[in-house]
Protein backbone atom coordinates (compact mmCIF):
# COMPACT_ATOMS: atom_id res chain seq x y z
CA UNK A 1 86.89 99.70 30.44
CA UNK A 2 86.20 97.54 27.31
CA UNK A 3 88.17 98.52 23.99
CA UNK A 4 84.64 98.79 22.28
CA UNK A 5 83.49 101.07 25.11
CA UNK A 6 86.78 103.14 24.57
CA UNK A 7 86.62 103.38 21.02
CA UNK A 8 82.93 105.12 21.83
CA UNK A 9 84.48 107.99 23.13
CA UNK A 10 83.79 111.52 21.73
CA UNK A 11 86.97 113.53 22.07
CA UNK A 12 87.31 117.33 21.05
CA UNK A 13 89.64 117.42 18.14
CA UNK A 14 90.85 120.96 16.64
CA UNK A 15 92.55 121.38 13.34
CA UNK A 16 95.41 119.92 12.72
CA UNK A 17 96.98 123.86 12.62
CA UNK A 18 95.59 124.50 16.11
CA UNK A 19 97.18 120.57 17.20
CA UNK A 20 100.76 121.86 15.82
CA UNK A 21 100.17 124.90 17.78
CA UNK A 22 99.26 123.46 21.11
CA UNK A 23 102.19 120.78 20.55
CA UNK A 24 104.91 123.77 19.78
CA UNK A 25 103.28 125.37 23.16
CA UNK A 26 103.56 122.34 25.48
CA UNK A 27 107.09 121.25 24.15
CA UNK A 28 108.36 125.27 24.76
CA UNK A 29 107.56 124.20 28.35
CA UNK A 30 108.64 121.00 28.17
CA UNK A 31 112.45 122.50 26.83
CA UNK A 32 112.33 124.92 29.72
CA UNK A 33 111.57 121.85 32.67
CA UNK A 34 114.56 119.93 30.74
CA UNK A 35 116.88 123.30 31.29
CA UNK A 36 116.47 123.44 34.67
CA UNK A 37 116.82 119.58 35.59
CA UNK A 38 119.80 119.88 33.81
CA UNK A 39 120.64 123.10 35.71
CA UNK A 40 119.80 121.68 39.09
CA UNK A 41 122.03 118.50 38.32
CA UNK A 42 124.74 120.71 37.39
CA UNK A 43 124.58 122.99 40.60
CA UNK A 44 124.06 120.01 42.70
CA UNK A 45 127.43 118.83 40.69
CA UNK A 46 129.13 121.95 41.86
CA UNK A 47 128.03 121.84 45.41
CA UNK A 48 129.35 118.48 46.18
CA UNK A 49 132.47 119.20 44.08
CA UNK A 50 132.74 122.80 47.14
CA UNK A 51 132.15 120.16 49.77
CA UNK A 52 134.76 117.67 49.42
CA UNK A 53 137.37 120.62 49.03
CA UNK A 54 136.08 122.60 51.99
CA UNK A 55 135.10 120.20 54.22
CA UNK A 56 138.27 117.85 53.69
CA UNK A 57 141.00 121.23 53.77
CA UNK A 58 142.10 120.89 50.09
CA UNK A 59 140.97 124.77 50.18
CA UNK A 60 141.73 126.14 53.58
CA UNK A 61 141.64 130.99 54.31
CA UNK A 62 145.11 131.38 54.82
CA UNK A 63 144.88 133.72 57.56
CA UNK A 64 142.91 131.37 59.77
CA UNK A 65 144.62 129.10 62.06
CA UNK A 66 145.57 125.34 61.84
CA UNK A 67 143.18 122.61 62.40
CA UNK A 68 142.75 121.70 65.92
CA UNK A 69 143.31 117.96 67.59
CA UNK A 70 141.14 115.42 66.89
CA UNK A 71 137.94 115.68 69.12
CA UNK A 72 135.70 112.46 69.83
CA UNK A 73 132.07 113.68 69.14
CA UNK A 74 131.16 112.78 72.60
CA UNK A 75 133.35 115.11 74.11
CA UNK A 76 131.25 118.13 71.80
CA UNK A 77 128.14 117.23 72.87
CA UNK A 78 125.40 114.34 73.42
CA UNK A 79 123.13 112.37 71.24
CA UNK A 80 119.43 111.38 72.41
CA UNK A 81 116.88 108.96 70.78
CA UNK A 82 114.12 109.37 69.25
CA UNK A 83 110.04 108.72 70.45
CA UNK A 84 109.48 105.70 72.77
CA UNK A 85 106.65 103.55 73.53
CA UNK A 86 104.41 105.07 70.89
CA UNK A 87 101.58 102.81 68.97
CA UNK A 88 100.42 103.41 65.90
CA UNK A 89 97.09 104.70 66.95
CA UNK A 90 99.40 107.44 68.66
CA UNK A 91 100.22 109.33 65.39
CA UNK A 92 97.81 111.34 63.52
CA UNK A 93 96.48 112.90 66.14
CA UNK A 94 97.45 114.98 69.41
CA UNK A 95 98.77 118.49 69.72
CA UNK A 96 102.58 117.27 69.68
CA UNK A 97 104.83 117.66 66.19
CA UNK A 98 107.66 115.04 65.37
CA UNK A 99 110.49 115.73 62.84
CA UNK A 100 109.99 112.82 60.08
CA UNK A 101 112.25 110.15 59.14
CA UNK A 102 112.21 111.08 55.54
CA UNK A 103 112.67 115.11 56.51
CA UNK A 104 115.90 114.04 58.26
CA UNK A 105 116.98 111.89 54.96
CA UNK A 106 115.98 114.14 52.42
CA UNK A 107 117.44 117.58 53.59
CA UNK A 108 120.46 118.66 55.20
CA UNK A 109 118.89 121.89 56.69
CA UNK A 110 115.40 121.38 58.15
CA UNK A 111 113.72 124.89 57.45
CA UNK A 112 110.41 124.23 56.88
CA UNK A 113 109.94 120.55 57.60
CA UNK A 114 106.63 119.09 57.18
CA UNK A 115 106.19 118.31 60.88
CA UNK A 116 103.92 114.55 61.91
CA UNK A 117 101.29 114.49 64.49
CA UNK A 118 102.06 112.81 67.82
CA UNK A 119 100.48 112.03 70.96
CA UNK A 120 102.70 113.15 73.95
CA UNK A 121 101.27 112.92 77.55
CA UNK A 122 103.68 115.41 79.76
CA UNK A 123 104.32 113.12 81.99
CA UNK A 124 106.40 111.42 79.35
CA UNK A 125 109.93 111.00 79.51
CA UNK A 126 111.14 111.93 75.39
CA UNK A 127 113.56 114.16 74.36
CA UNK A 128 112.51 117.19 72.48
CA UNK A 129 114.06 118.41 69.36
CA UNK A 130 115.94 122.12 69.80
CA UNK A 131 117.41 124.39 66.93
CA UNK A 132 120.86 123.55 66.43
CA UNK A 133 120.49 120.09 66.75
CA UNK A 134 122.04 117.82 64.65
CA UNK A 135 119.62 114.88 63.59
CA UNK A 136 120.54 111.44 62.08
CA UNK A 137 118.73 108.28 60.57
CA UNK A 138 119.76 105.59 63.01
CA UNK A 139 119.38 102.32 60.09
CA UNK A 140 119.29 102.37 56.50
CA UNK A 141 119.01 99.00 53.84
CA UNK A 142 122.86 100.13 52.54
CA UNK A 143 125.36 100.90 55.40
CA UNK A 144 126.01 104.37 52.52
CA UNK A 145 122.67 105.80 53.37
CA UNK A 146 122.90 105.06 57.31
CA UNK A 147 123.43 108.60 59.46
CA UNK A 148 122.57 110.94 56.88
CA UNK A 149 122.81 114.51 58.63
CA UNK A 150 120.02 117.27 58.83
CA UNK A 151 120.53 120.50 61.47
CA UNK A 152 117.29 121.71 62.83
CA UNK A 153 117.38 125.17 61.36
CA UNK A 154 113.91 126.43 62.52
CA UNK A 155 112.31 127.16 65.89
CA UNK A 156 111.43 124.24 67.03
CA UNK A 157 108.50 124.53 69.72
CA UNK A 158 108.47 123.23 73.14
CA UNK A 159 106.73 119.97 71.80
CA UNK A 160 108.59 118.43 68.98
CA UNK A 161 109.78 115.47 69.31
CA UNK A 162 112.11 112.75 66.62
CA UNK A 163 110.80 109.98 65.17
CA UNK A 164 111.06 106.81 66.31
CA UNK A 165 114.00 105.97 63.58
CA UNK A 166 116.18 108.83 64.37
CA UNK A 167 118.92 109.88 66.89
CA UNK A 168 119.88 113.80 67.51
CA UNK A 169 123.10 115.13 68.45
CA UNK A 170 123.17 118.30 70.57
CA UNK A 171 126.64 120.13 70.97
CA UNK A 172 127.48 121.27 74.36
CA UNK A 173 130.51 123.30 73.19
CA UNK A 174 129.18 125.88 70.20
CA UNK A 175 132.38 127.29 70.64
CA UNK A 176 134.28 124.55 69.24
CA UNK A 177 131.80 123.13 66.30
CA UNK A 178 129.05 124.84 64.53
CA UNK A 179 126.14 122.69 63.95
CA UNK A 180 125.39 123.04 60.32
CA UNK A 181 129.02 122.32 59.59
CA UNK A 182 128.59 119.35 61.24
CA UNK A 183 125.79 118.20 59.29
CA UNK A 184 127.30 119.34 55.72
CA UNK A 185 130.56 117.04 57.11
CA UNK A 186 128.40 114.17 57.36
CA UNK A 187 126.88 114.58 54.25
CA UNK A 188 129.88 114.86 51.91
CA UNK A 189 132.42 112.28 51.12
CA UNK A 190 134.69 111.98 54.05
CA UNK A 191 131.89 112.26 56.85
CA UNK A 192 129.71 109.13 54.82
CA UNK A 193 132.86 106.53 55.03
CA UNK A 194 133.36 107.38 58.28
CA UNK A 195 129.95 106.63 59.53
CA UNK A 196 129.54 103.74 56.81
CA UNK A 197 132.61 101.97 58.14
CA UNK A 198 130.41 101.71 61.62
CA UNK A 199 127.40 100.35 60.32
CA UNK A 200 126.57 97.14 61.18
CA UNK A 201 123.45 94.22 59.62
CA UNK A 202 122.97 92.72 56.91
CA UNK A 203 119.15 93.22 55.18
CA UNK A 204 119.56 96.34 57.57
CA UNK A 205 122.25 98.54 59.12
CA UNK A 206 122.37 99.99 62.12
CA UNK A 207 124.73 102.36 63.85
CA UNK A 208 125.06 102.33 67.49
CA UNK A 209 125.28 105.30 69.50
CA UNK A 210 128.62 104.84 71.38
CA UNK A 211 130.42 104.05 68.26
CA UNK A 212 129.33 107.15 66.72
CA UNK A 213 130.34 109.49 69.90
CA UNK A 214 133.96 107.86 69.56
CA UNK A 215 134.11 109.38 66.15
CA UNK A 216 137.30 111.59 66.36
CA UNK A 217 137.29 114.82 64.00
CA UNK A 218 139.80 117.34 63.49
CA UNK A 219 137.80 120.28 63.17
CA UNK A 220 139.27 123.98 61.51
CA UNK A 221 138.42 126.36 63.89
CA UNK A 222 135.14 127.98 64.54
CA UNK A 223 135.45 130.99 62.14
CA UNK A 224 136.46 128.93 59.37
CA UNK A 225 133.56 126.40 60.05
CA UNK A 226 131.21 129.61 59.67
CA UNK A 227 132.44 130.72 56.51
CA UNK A 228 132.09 127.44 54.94
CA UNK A 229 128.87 126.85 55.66
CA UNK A 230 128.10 130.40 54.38
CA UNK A 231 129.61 129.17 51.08
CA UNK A 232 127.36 126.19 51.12
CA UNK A 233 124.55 127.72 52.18
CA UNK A 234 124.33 129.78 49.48
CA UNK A 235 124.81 126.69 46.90
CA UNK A 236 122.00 125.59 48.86
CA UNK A 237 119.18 128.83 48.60
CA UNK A 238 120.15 128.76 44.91
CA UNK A 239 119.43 124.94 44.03
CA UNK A 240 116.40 125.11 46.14
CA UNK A 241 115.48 128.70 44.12
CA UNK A 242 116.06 126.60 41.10
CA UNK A 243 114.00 123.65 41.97
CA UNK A 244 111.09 126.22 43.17
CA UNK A 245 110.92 127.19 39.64
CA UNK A 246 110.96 123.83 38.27
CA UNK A 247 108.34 122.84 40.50
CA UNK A 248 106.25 125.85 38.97
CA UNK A 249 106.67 124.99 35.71
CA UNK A 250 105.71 121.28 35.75
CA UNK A 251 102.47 122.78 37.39
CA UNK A 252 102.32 125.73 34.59
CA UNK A 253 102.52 122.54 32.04
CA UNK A 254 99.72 120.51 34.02
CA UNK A 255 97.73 123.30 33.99
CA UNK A 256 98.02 124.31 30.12
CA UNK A 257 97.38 120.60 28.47
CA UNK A 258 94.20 120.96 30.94
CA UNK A 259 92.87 123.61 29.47
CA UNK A 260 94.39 123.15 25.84
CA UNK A 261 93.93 119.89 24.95
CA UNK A 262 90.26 120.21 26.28
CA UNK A 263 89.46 122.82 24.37
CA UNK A 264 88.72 124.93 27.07
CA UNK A 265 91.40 127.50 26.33
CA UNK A 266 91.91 127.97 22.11
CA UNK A 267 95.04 128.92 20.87
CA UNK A 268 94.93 132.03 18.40
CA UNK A 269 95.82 130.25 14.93
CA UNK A 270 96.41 132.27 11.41
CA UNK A 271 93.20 132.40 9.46
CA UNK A 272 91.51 130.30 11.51
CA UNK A 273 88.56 131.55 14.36
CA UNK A 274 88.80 130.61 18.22
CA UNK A 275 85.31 130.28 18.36
């Protein structure tokens, strides 16, 4: 568009006392986004700050027993790769699901993940995903960001499958490790250097799945496991609480300079008509 043609433009304009009043409107909402940003960065502050003293024993139940021996991961359980020999013209389409590579990144407990679309032929050999898996993104562009964690923490049906850029983890001894510690451990301070330090590249890491079944932990036992991830789960339904509300007021705001600032909804102003 030309200047000329934009300076043609017939705009609704309302007083300047209705303009103050939409402005005062839209910045209340605007204050009330800002809180909860702020609130969300705090409680995301606080949940990390849970993590590092849980997960690492600075804070330990002192009627629960002593850590146990260091267990190599491999001796908990296996880990499986994600979808093989798939083309792109395989995705989109079929009546198979696939857990994302940006699901697995983005959360550490997949709930509600928003499954892909994958073409699976049964005679296929690929490993499905099961609840209580523990999934991980096998390369990253920092060796930091490489084997993030994310449990599978909904029923998974009989065909879902990884993506391509993942591995999973499934524990063969549930009475030893509980999976969502396990991912929360991998996602705090302690867990990240320990998979960072066996990442390997250099425009892109990659972490190889022997290495990471050699990984020795020294796990609290089982009961204590459970209550910590009962702390952080609950750090976890409130921050997500929080961001559902911040989510619905960016979307109240959207919705209000629609129909304000095109006249479409007038704001009552003193001495003035809304007609």
């Amino acid at each position: 568009m030309y200047t000329r043609d934009l300076l043609k433009l017939e705009i609704p304009v309302p007083s300047k006392s209705e303009q103050c009043a939409i402005a005062d409107t839209l910045e209340d909402v605007e204050r009330l986004i800002s809180s909860l940003v702020l609130l969300i960065a705090k409680k995301q502050a606080i949940k990390q700050g849970i993590m590092q003293r849980l997960l690492t024993r600075r804070v330990r139940r002192s009627d629960l027993s002593e850590p146990r021996e260091e267990t190599r991961l491999r001796d908990l359980g296996m880990v499986y790769g994600g979808l093989t020999g798939k083309r792109k013209g395989d995705f989109g389409q079929g009546v198979a699901a696939f857990v994302t590579f940006l699901d697995v990144v983005n959360n550490v407990r997949l709930m509600t993940p928003e499954l892909g679309r994958v073409r699976v032929h049964e005679s296929e050999p690929q490993h499905r995903v099961m609840r209580g898996d523990v999934l991980f993104n096998g390369s990253s562009e920092t060796p930091e960001e490489v084997a993030l964690a994310a449990v599978v923490d909904f029923d998974a049906g009989s065909n879902t499958y990884l993506n391509s850029f993942c591995f999973g983890y499934r524990i063969r001894r549930p009475d030893l490790v509980d999976p969502t510690f396990l991912a929360y451990f991998f996602r705090s301070g302690v867990g990240r250097a320990s998979v960072a330090s066996l990442a390997q590249g250099a425009t892109r890491y990659n972490i190889a799945k022997s290495k990471f079944l050699d990984l020795a932990l020294a796990l609290p036992c089982l009961e204590e496991q459970q209550g910590t991830v009962a702390v952080l789960n609950d750090s976890e339904e409130e921050i997500e609480f929080l961001r559902a509300r911040l989510a619905k007021a960016r979307e109240i705001k959207r919705g209000m300079m629609q129909e304000l600032l095109t006249g479409r909804t007038r704001l009552p102003v003193q001495g003035e008509s809304s007609e």
